[in-house]
Protein backbone atom coordinates (compact mmCIF):
# COMPACT_ATOMS: atom_id res chain seq x y z
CA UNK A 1 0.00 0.00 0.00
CA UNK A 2 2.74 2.17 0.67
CA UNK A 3 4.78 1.57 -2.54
CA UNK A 4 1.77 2.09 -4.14
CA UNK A 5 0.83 5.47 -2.87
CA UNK A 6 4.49 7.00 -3.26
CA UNK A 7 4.12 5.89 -6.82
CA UNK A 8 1.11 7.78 -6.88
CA UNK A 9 2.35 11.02 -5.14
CA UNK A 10 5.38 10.35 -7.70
CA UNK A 11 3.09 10.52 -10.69
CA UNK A 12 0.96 13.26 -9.35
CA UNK A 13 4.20 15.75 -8.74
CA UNK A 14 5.72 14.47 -12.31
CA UNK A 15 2.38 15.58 -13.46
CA UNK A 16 2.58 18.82 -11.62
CA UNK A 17 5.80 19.60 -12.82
CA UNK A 18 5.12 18.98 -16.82
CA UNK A 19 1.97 21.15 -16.49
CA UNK A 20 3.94 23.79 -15.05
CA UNK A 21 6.73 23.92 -17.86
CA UNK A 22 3.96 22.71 -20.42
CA UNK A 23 4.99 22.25 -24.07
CA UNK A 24 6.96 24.86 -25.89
CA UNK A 25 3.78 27.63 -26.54
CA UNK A 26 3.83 30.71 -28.96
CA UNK A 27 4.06 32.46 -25.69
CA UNK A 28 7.55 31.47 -24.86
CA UNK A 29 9.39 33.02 -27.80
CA UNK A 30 8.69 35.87 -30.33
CA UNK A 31 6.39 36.46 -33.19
CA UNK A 32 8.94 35.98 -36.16
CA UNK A 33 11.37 33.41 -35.66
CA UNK A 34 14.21 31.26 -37.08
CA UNK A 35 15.21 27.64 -36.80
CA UNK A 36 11.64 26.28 -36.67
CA UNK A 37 8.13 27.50 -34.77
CA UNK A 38 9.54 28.82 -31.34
CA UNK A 39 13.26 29.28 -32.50
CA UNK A 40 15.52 31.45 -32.23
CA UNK A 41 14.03 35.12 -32.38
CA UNK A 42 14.77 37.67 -35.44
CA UNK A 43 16.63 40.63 -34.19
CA UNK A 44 15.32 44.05 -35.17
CA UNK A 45 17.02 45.35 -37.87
CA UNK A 46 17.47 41.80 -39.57
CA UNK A 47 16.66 42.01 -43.52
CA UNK A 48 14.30 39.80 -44.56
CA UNK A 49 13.68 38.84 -47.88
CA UNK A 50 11.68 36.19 -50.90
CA UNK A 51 11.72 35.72 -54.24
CA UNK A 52 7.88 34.20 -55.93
CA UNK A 53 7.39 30.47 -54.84
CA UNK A 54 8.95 28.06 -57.75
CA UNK A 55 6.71 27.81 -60.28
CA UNK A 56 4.10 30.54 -59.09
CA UNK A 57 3.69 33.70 -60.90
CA UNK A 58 2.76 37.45 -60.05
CA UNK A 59 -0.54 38.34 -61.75
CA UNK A 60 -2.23 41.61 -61.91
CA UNK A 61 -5.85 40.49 -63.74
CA UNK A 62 -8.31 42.93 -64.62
CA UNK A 63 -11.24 41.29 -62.87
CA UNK A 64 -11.00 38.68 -59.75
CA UNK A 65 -12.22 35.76 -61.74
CA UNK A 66 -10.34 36.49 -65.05
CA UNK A 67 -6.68 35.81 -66.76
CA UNK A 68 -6.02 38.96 -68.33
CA UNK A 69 -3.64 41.19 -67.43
CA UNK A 70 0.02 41.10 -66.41
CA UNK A 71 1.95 38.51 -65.48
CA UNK A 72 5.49 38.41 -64.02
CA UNK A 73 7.43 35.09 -62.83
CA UNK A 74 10.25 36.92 -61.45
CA UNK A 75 9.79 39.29 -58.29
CA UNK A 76 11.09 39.65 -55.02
CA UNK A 77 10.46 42.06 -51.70
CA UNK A 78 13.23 42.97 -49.07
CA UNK A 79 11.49 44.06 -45.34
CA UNK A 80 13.57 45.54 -42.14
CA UNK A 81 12.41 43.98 -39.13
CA UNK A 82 11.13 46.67 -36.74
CA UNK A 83 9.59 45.45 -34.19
CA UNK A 84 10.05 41.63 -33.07
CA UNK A 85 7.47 41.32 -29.59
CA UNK A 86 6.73 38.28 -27.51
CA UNK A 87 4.18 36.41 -29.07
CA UNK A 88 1.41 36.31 -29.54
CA UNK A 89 1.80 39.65 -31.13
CA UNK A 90 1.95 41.39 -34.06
CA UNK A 91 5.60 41.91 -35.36
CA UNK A 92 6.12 45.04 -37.77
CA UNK A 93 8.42 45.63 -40.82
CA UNK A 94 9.57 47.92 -43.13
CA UNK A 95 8.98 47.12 -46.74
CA UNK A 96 11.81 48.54 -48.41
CA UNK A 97 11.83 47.35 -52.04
CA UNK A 98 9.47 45.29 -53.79
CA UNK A 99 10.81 44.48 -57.53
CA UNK A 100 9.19 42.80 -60.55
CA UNK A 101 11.57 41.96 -63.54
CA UNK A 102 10.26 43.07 -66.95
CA UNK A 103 11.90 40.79 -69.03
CA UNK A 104 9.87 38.03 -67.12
CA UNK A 105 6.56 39.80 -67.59
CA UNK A 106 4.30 39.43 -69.94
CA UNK A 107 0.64 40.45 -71.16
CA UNK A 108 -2.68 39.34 -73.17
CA UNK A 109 -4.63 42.05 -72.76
CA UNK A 110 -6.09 43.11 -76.34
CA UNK A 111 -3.69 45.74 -78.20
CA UNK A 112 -0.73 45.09 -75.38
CA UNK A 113 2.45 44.01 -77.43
CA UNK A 114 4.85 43.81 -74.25
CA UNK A 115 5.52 45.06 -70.85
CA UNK A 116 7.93 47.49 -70.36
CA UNK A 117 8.39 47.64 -66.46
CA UNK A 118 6.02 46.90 -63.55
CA UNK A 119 7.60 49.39 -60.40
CA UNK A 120 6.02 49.47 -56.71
CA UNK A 121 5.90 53.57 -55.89
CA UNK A 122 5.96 55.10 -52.38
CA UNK A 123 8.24 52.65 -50.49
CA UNK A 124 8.44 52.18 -47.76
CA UNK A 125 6.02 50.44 -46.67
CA UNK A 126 4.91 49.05 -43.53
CA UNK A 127 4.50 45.11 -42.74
CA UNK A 128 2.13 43.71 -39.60
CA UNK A 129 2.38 40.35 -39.32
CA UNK A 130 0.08 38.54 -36.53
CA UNK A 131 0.71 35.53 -34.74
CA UNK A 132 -2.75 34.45 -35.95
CA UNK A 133 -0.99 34.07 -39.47
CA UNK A 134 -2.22 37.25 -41.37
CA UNK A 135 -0.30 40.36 -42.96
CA UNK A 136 -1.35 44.09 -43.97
CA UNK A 137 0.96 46.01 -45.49
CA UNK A 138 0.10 49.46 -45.50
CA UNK A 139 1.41 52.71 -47.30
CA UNK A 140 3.35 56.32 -45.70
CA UNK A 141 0.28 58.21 -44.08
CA UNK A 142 -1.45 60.62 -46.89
CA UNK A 143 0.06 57.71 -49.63
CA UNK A 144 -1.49 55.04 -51.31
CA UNK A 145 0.37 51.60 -52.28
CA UNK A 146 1.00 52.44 -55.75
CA UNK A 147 1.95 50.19 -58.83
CA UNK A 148 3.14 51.70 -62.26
CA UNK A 149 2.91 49.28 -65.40
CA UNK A 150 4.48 50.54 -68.87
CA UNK A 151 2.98 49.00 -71.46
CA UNK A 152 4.22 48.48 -75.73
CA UNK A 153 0.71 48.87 -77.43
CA UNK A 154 0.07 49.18 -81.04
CA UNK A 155 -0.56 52.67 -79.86
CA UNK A 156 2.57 53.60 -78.10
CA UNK A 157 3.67 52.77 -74.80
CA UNK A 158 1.08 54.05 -72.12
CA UNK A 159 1.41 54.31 -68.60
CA UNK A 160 -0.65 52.44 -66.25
CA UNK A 161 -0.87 53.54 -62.40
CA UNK A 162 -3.21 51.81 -59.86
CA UNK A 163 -3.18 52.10 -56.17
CA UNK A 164 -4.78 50.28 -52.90
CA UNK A 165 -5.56 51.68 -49.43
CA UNK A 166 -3.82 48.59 -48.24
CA UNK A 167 -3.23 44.93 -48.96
CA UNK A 168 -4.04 41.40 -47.09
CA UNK A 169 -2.03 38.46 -47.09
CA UNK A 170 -1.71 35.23 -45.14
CA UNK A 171 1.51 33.73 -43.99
CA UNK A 172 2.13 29.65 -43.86
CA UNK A 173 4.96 27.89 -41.90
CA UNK A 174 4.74 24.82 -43.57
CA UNK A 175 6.43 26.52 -46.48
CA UNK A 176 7.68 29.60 -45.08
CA UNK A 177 5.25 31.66 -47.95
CA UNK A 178 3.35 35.05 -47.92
CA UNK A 179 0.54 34.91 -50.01
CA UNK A 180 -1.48 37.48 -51.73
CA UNK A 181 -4.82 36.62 -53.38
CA UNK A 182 -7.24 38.85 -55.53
CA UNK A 183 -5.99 42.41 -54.12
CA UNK A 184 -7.84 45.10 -55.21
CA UNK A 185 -6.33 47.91 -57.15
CA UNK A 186 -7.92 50.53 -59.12
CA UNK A 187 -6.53 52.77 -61.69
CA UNK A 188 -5.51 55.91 -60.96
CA UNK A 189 -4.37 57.09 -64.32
CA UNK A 190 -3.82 55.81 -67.92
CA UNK A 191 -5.42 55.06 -71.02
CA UNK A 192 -8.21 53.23 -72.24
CA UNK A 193 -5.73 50.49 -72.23
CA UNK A 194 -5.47 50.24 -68.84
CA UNK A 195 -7.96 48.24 -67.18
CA UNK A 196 -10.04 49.87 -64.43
CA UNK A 197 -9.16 46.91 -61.87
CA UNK A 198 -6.15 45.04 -61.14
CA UNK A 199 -6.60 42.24 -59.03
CA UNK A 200 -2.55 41.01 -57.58
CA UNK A 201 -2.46 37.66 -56.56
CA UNK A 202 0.98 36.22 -55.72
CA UNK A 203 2.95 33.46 -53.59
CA UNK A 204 6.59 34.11 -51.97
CA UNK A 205 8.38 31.54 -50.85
CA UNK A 206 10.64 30.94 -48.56
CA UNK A 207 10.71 34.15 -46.86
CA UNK A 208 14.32 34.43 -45.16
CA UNK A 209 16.58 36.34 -42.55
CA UNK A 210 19.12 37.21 -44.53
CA UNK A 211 21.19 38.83 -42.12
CA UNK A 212 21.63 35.65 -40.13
CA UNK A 213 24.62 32.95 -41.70
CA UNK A 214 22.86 31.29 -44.11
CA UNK A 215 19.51 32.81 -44.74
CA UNK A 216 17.61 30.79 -42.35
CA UNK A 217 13.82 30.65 -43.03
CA UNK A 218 11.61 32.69 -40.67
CA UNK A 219 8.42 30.68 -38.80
CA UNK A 220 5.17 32.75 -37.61
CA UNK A 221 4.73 32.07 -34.04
C-alpha cells in the first residue's frame, strides 16, 4: 500500500511539474522566428527577404475571376524587421523594395504588345504580421500603395498607375510563404488600355533572414 501510494504522489508531482513547464507555446518566444516555430528570435534590424514560390507567378488580372492582365514570374520584396514582440503579437516591418523583372513579364490584354516595367511607388512600406498568421501592409500616411505598369501597345507605350488603401495576405509555416490573393487595385491614371481593376495575386516563398549565416527561413509564431 505504501509503494503504491508514493508511486502515486510520484506521478501526481511528475504531473505537476510537466503542467507547469507545459509544451513549448507561442508564448515562450517571439512572433517571427528562425530555426523552426519557437526558435531562435529575429533581431530588429534583420533584412528579410523572398523571391515568388517556384513555379508561381505574379498576376495583376483585370477582374478577380479572369486571366487577363500582367503577369510576371520573377519578383522579389526585401522588409527591415522593426519590431520583433513576444508572441502572440503582431511583429512590424519595413517594406523597403518590392521588384518585378520586366523581361519576365508578360501580357494578353487586347492591343498590349509587351511590358515594359512593372515598379512598386511610395516605399516604404509598412509590414504587420500577426501571430494568428495574417499580414497588412500598409502605405506612408497621406500615400497610397501604388503600382506603375508601362505598357508596348500598337498605340505607343502608355502608362498604367493603380493604387490600394492597403493589402491582405496570409503567412504559412509549412512553407515559409506570404501569399497574396485577388488584391484590389484601381486605376488611378492611364489610357483606355489600362484596365479599371487590377486584381494582384501572388505566392513568396521561402521568406528568409538574410542577415543571419545562411539565410535561415523565418516561422510565424
Amino acid at each position: 500500500m505504501r509503494t503504491r501510494t508514493s508511486l502515486a504522489l510520484a506521478c501526481a508531482v511528475t504531473a505537476l511539474a510537466l503542467s507547469a513547464a507545459g509544451p513549448a507555446s507561442a508564448a515562450d518566444g517571439t512572433v517571427l522566428t528562425t530555426g523552426g516555430a519557437g526558435g531562435t528570435a529575429v533581431a530588429a534590424g534583420d533584412v528579410l527577404s523572398a523571391s515568388l514560390a517556384a513555379g508561381t507567378s505574379a498576376t495583376l488580372y483585370s477582374s478577380a475571376t479572369g486571366t487577363s492582365g500582367v503577369s510576371c514570374s520573377s519578383s522579389a520584396f526585401v522588409a527591415r524587421v522593426l519590431d520583433n514582440p513576444a508572441a502572440p503579437g503582431t511583429a512590424t516591418e519595413s517594406v523597403t523594395a518590392h521588384t518585378f523583372d520586366s523581361a519576365s513579364c508578360s501580357s494578353n490584354v487586347t492591343g498590349v504588345l509587351g511590358v515594359t516595367r512593372v515598379t512598386v511607388d511610395n516605399l516604404p512600406y509598412t509590414a504587420a504580421v500577426s501571430s494568428g498568421g495574417s499580414l497588412t501592409i500598409t502605405p506612408p500616411a497621406g500615400s497610397s500603395i501604388q503600382t506603375t505598369a508601362v505598357l508596348r501597345t500598337l498605340l505607343g507605350t502608355v502608362t498604367c498607375v493603380y493604387r490600394a488603401p492597403s493589402l491582405s495576405g496570409t503567412v504559412n509555416n509549412a512553407d515559409n510563404s506570404i501569399s497574396f490573393s485577388k488584391q484590389q487595385f484601381i486605376k488611378f491614371s492611364g489610357s483606355s488600355l489600362c484596365f479599371n481593376n487590377g486584381y494582384f495575386t501572388a505566392k513568396y516563398a521561402p521568406v528568409a533572414d538574410t542577415s543571419q549565416a545562411g539565410g535561415p527561413a523565418v516561422f510565424v509564431n
